[in-house]
N, C-alpha and C. Protein backbone atom coordinates (compact mmCIF):
# COMPACT_ATOMS: atom_id res chain seq x y z
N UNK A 1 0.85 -1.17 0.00
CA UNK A 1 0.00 0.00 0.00
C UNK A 1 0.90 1.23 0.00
N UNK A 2 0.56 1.83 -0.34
CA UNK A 2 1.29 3.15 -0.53
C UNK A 2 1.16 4.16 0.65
N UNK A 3 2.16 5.12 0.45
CA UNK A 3 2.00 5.96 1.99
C UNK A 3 0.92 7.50 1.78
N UNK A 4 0.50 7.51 0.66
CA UNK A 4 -0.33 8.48 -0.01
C UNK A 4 -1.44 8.12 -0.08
N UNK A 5 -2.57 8.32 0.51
CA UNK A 5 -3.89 7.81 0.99
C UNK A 5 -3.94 7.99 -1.02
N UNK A 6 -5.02 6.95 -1.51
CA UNK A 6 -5.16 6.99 -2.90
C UNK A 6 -6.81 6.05 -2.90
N UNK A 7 -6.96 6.30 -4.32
CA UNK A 7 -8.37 5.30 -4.37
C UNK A 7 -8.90 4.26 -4.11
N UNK A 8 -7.08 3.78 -4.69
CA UNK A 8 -7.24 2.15 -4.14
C UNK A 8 -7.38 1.74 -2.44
N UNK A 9 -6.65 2.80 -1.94
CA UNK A 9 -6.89 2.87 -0.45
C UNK A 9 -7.99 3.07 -0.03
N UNK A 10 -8.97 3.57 -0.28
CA UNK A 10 -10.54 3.83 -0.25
C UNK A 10 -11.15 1.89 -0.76
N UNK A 11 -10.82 1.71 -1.48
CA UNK A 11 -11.20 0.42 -1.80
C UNK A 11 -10.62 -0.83 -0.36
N UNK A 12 -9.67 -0.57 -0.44
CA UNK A 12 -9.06 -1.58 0.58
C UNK A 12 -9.51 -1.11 1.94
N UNK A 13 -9.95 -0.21 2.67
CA UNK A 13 -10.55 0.00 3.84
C UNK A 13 -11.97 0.25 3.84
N UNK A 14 -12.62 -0.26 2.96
CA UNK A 14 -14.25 -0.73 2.59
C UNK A 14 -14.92 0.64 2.93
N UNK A 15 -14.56 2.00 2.33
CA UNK A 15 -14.90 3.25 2.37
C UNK A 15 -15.87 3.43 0.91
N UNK A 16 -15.67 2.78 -0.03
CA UNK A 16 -15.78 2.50 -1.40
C UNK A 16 -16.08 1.09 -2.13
N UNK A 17 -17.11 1.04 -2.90
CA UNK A 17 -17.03 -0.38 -3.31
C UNK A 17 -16.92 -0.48 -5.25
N UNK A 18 -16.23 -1.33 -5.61
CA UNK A 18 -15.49 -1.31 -7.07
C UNK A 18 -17.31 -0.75 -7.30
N UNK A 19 -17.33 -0.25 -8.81
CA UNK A 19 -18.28 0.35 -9.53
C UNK A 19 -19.21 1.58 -8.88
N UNK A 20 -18.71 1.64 -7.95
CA UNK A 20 -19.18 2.73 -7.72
C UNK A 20 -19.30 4.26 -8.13
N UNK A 21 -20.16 5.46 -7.93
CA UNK A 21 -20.27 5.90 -8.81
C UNK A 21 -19.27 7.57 -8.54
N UNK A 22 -18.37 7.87 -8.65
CA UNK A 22 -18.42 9.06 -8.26
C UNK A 22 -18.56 10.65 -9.31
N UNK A 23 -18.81 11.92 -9.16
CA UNK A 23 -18.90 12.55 -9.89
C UNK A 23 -18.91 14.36 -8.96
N UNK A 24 -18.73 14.99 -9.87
CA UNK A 24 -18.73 16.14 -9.96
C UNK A 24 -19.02 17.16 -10.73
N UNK A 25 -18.98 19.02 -10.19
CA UNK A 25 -19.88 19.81 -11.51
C UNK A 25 -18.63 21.23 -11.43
N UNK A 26 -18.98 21.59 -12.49
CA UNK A 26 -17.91 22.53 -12.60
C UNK A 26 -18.22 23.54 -14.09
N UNK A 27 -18.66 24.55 -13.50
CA UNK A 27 -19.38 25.31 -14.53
C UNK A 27 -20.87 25.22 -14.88
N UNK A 28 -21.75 24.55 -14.22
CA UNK A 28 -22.99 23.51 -14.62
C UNK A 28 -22.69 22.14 -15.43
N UNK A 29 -21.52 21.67 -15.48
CA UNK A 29 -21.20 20.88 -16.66
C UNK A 29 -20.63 19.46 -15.37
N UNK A 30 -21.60 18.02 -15.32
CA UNK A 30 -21.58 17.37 -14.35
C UNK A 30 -20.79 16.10 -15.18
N UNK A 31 -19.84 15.52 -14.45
CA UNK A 31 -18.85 14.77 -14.75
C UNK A 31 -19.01 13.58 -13.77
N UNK A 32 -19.48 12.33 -14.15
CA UNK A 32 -19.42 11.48 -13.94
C UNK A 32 -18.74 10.13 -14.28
N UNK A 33 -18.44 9.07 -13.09
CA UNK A 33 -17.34 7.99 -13.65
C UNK A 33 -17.55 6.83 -12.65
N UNK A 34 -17.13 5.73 -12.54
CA UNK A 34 -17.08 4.72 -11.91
C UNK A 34 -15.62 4.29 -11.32
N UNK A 35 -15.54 3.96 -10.24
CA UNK A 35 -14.80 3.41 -9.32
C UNK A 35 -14.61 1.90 -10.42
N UNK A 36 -13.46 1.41 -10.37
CA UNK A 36 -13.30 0.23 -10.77
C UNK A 36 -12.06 -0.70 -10.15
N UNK A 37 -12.23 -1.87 -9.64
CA UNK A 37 -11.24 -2.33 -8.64
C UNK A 37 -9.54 -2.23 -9.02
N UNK A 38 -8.90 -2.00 -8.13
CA UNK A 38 -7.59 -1.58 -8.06
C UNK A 38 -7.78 0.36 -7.84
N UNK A 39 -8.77 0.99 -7.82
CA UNK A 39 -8.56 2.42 -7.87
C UNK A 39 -8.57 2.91 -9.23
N UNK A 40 -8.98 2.48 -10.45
CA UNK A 40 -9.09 2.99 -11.34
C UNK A 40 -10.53 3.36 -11.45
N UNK A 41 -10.42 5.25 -12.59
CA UNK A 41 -11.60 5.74 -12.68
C UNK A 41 -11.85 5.45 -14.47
N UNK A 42 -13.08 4.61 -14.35
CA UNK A 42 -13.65 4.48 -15.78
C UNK A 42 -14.67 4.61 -16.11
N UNK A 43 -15.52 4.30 -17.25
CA UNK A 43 -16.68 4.99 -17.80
C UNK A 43 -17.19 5.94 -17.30
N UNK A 44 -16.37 7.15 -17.90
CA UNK A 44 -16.75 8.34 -17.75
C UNK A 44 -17.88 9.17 -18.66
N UNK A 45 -18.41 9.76 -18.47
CA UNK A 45 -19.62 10.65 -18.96
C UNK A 45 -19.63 12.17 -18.38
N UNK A 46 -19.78 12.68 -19.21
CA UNK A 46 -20.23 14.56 -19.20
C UNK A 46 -21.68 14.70 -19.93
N UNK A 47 -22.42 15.52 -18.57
CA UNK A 47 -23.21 16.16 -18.74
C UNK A 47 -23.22 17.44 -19.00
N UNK A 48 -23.19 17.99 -19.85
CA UNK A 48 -23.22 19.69 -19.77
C UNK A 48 -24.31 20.54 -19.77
N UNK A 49 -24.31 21.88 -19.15
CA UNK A 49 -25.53 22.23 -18.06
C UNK A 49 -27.06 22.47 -19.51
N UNK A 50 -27.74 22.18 -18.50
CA UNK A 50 -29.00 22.73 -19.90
C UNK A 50 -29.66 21.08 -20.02
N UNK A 51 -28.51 20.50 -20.63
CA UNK A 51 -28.53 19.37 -21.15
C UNK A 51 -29.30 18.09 -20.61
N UNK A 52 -30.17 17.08 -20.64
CA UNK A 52 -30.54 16.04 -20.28
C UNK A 52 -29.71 14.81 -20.67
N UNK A 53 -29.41 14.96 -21.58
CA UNK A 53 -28.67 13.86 -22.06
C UNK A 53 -27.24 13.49 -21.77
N UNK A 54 -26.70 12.78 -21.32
CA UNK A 54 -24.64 12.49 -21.19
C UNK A 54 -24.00 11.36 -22.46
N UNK A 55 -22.99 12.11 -22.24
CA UNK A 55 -22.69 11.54 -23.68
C UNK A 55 -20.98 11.16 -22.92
N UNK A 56 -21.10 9.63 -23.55
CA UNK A 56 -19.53 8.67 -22.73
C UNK A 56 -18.55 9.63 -23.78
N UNK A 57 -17.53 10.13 -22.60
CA UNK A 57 -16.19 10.82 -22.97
C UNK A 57 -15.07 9.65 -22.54
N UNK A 58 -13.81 9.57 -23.20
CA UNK A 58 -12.33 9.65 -22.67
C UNK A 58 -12.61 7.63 -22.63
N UNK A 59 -13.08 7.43 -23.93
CA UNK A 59 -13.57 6.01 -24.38
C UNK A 59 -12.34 5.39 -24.87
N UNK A 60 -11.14 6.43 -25.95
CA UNK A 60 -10.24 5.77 -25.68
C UNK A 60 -9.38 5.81 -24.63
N UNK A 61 -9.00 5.68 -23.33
CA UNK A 61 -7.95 5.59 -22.66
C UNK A 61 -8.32 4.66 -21.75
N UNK A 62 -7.65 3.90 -21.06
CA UNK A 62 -7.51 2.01 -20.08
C UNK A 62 -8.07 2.91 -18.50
N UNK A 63 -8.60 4.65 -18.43
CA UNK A 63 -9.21 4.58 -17.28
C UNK A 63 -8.19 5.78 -16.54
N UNK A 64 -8.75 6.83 -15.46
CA UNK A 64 -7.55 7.20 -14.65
C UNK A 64 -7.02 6.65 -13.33
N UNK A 65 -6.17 6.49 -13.36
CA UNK A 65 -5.36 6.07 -11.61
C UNK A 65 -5.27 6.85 -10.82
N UNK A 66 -5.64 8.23 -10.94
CA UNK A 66 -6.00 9.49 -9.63
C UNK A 66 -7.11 10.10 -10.04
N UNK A 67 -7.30 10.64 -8.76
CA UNK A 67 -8.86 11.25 -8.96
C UNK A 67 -8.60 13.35 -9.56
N UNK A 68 -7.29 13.36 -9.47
CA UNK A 68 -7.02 14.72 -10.10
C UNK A 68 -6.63 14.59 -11.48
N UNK A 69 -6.13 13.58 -11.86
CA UNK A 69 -6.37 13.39 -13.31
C UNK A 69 -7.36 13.14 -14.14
N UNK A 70 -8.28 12.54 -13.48
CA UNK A 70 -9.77 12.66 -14.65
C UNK A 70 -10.07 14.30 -14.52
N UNK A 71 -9.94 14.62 -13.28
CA UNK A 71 -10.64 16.09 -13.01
C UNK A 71 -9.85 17.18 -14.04
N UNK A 72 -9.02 17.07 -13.94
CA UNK A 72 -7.96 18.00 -14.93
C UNK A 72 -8.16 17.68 -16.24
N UNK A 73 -8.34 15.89 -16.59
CA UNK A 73 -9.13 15.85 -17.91
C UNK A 73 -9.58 16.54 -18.38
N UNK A 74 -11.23 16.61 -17.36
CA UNK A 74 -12.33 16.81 -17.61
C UNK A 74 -12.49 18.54 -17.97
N UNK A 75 -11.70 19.05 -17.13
CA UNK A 75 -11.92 20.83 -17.31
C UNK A 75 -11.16 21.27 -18.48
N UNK A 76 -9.74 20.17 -18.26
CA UNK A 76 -9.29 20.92 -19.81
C UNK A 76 -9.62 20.76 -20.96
N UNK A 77 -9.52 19.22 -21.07
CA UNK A 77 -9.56 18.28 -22.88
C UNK A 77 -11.39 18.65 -23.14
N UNK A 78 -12.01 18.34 -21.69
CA UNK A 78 -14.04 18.57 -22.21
C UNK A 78 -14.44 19.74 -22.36
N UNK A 79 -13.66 21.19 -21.76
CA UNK A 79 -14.54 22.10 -21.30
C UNK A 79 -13.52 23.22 -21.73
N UNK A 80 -11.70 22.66 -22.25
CA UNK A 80 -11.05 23.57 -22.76
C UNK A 80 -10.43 24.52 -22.03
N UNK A 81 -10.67 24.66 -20.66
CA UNK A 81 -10.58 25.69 -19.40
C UNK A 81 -9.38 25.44 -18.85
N UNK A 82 -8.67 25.67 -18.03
CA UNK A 82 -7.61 25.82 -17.35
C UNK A 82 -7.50 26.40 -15.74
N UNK A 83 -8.35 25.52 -14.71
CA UNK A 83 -8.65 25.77 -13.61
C UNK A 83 -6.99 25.73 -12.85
N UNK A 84 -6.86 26.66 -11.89
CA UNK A 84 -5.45 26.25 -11.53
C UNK A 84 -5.96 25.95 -10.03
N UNK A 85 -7.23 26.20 -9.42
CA UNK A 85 -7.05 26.40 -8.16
C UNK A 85 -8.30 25.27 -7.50
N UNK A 86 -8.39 23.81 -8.48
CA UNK A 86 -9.46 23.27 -8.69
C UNK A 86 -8.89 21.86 -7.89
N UNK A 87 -9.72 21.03 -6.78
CA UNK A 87 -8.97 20.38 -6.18
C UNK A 87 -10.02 19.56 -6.32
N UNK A 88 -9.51 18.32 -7.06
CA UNK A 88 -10.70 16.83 -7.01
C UNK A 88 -10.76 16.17 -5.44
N UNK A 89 -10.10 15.99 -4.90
CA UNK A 89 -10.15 15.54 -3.56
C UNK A 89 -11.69 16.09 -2.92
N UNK A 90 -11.43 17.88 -3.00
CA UNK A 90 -12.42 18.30 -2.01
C UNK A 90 -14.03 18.27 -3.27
N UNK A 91 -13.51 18.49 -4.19
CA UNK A 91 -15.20 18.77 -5.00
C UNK A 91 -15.28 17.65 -5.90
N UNK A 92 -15.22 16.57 -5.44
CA UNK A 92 -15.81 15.08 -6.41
C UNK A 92 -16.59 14.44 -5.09
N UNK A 93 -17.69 13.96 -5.20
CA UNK A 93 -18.23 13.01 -4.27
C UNK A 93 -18.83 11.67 -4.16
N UNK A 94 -18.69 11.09 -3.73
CA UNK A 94 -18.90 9.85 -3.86
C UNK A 94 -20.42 9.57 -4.15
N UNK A 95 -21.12 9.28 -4.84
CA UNK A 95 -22.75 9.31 -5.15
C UNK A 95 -23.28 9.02 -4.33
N UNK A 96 -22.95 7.59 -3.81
CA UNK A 96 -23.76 6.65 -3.22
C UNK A 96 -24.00 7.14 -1.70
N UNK A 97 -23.11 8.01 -1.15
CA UNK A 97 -22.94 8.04 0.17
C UNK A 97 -23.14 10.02 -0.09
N UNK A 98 -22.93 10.96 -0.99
CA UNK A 98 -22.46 12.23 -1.01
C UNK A 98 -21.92 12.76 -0.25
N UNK A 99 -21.14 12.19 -0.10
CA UNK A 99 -19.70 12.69 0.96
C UNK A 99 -18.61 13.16 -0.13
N UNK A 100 -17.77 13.97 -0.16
CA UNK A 100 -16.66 14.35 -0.96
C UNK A 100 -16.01 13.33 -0.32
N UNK A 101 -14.83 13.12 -1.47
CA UNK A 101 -13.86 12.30 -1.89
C UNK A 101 -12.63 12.39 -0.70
N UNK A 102 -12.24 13.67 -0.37
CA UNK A 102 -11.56 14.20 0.78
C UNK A 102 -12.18 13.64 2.08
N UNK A 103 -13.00 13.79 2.62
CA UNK A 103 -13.34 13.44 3.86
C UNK A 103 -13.01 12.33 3.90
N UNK A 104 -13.43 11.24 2.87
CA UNK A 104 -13.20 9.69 2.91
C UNK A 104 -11.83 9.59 3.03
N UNK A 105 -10.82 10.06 2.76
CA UNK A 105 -9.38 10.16 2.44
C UNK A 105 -9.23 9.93 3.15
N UNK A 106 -9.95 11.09 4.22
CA UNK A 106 -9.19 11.41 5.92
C UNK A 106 -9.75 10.48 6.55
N UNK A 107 -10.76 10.06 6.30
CA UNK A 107 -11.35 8.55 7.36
C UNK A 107 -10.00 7.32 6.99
N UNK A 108 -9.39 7.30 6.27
CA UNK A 108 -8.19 6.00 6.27
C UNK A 108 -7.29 6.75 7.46
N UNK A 109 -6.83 7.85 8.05
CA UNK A 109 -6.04 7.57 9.18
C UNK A 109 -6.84 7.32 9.99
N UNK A 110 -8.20 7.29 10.90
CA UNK A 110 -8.78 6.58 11.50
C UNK A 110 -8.54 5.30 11.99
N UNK A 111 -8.58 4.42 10.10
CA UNK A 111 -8.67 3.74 10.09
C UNK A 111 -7.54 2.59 10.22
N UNK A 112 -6.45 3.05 9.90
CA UNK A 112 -4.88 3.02 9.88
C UNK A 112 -4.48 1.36 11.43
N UNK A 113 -4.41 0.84 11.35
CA UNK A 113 -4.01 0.45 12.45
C UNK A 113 -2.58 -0.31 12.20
N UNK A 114 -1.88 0.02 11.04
CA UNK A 114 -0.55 0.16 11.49
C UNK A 114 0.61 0.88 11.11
N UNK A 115 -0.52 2.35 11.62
CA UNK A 115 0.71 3.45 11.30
C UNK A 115 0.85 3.76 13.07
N UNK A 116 2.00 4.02 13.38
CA UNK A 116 2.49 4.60 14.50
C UNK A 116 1.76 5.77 14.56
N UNK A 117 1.39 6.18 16.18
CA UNK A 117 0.90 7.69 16.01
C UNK A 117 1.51 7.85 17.67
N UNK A 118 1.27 9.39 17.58
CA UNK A 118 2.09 9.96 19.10
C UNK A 118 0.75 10.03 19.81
N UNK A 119 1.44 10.23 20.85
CA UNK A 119 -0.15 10.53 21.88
C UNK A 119 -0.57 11.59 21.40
N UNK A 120 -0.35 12.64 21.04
CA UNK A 120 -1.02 13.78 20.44
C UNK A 120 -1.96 13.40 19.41
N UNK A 121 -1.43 12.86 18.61
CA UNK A 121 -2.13 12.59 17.25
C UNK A 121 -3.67 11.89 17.85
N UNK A 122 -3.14 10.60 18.60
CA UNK A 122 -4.64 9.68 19.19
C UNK A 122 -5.13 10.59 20.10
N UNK A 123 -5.06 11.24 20.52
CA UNK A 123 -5.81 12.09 21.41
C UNK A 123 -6.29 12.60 21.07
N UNK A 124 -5.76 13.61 19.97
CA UNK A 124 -6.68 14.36 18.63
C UNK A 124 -7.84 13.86 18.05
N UNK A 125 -7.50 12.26 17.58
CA UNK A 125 -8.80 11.33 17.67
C UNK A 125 -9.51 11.23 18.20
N UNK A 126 -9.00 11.12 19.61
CA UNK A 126 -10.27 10.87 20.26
C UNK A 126 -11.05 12.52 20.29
N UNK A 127 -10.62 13.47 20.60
CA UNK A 127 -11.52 14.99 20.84
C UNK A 127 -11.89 14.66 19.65
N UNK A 128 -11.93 14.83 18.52
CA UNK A 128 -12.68 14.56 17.03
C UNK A 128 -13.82 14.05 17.52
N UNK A 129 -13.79 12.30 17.93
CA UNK A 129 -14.80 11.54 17.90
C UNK A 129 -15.68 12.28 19.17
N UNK A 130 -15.53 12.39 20.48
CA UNK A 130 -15.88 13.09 21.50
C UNK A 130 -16.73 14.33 20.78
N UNK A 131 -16.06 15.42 19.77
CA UNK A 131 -17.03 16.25 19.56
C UNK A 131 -18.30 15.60 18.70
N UNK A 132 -18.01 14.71 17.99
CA UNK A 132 -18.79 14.39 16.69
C UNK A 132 -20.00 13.58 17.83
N UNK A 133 -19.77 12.50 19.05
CA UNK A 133 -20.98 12.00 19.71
C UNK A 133 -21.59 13.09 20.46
N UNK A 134 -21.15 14.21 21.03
CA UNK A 134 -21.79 15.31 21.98
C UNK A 134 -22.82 16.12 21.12
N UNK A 135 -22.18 16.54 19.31
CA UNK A 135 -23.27 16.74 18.65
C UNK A 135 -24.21 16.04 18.56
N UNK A 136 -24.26 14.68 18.18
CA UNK A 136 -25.22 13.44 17.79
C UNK A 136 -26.10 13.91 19.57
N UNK A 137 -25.45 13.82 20.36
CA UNK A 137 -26.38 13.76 21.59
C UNK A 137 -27.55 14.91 21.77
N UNK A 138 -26.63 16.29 21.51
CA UNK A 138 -27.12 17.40 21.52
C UNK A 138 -28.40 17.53 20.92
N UNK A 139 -28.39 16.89 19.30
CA UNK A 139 -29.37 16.79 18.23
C UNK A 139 -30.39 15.83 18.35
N UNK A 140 -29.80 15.06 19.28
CA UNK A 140 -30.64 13.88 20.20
C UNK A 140 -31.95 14.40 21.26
N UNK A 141 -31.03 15.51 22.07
CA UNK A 141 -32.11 15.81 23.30
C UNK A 141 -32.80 17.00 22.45
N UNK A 142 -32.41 17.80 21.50
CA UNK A 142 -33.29 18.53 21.05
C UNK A 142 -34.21 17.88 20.03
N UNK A 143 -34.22 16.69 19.63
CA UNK A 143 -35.68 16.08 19.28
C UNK A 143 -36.25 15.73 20.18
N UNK A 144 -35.72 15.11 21.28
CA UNK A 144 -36.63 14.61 22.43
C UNK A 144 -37.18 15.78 22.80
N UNK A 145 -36.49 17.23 23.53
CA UNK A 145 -37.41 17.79 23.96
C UNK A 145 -38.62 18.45 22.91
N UNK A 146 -38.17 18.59 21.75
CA UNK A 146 -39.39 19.00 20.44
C UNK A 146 -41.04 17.97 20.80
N UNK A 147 -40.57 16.82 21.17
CA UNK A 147 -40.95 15.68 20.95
C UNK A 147 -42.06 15.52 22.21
N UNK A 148 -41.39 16.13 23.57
CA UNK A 148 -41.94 15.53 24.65
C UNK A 148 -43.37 17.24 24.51
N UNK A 149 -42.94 18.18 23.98
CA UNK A 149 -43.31 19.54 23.67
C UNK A 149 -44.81 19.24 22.92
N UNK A 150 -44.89 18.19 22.10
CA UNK A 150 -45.78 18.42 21.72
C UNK A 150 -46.62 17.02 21.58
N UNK A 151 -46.32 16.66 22.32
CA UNK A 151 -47.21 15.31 22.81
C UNK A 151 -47.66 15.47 24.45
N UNK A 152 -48.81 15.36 24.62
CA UNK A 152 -49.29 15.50 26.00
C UNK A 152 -48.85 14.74 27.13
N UNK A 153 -49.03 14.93 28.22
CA UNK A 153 -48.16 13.76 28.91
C UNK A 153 -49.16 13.44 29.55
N UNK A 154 -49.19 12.05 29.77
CA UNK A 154 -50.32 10.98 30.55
C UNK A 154 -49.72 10.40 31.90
N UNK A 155 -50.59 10.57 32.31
CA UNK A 155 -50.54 10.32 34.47
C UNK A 155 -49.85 8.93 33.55
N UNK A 156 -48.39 8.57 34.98
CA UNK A 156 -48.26 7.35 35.05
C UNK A 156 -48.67 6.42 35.89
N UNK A 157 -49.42 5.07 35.65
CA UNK A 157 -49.92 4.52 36.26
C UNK A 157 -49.12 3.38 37.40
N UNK A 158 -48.86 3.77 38.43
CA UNK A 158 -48.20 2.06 39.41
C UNK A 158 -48.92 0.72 39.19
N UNK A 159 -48.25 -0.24 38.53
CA UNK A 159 -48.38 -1.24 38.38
C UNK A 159 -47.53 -2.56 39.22
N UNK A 160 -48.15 -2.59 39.93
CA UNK A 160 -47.45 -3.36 41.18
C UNK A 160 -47.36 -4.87 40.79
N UNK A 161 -48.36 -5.55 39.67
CA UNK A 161 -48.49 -6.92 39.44
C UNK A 161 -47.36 -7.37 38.76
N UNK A 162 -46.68 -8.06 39.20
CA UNK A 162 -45.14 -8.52 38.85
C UNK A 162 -45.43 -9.55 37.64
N UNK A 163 -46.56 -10.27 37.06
CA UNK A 163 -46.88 -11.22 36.31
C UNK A 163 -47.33 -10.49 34.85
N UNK A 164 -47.77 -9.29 35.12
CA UNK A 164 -48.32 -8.44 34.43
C UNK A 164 -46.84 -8.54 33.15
N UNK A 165 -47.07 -8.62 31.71
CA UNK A 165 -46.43 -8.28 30.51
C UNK A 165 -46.03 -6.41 30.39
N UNK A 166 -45.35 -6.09 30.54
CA UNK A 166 -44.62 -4.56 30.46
C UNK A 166 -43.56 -4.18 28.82
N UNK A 167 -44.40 -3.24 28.38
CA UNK A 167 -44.07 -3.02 27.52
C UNK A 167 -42.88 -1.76 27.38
């Protein structure tokens, strides 16, 4: 494996599954392609804006092996443009899940279990994960209280019969 988080690395830590779909837009003009096992990007298609229809581009070539090379393809050879400040990592997303391509990246050091890390680094992990459950909780008690707000509340009844079914 390589020390450069890459596609195929997305494949091998089950972030990604072969054929999958990923794509992006750039100008109104939507660029789509498939994941194919080993990290290659193939059957590609451009939509351009207006348009209903996609029409398969870049039919002759065996596929790209980075996700900044279809992208750079796509703006220069489809669209003729010359983006310098255009980063496939952060603006391609994965369809199936619409998560950008980047975030998933960063989920392989997570996932890493045999890269060395300092206590800083895992600690960092953990405050990450720590903030990410305190939100989930937060967003938690503010449905409950939405919840308890607008449903009436009913006397609870003592049920002392120990045989009794409790739901």
């Amino acid at each position: 494996m390589s020390t450069k988080n890459s596609l195929n690395d997305l494949l091998l830590y089950g972030l990604v599954r072969p054929a999958d779909t990923l794509y992006f837009t750039f100008k109104g003009n939507t660029f789509r392609a498939s994941l194919q096992p080993g990290g290659i990007i193939a059957g590609c298609t451009w939509q351009p804006p207006g348009s209903k229809k996609t029409q398969a581009c870049f039919t002759d070539r065996g596929g790209f092996s980075s996700l900044t090379d279809w992208c750079d393809s796509c703006i220069q050879e489809l669209l003729e443009e010359y983006a310098t400040r255009f980063s496939g990592w952060k603006r391609c997303k994965h369809a199936a899940t619409g998560t950008p391509m980047g975030m998933l990246r960063s989920r392989i050091q997570e996932l890493r279990t045999d890269m060395s890390t300092t206590a800083e680094e895992e600690l960092l992990l953990e405050q990450k994960k720590n903030v990410v459950l305190q939100e989930r909780v937060r967003a938690l008690e503010l449905q409950l209280m939405a919840a308890d707000q607008s449903t009436p509340q009913l006397p609870v009844l003592q049920d002392d019969n120990p045989f009794r079914l409790r739901l």
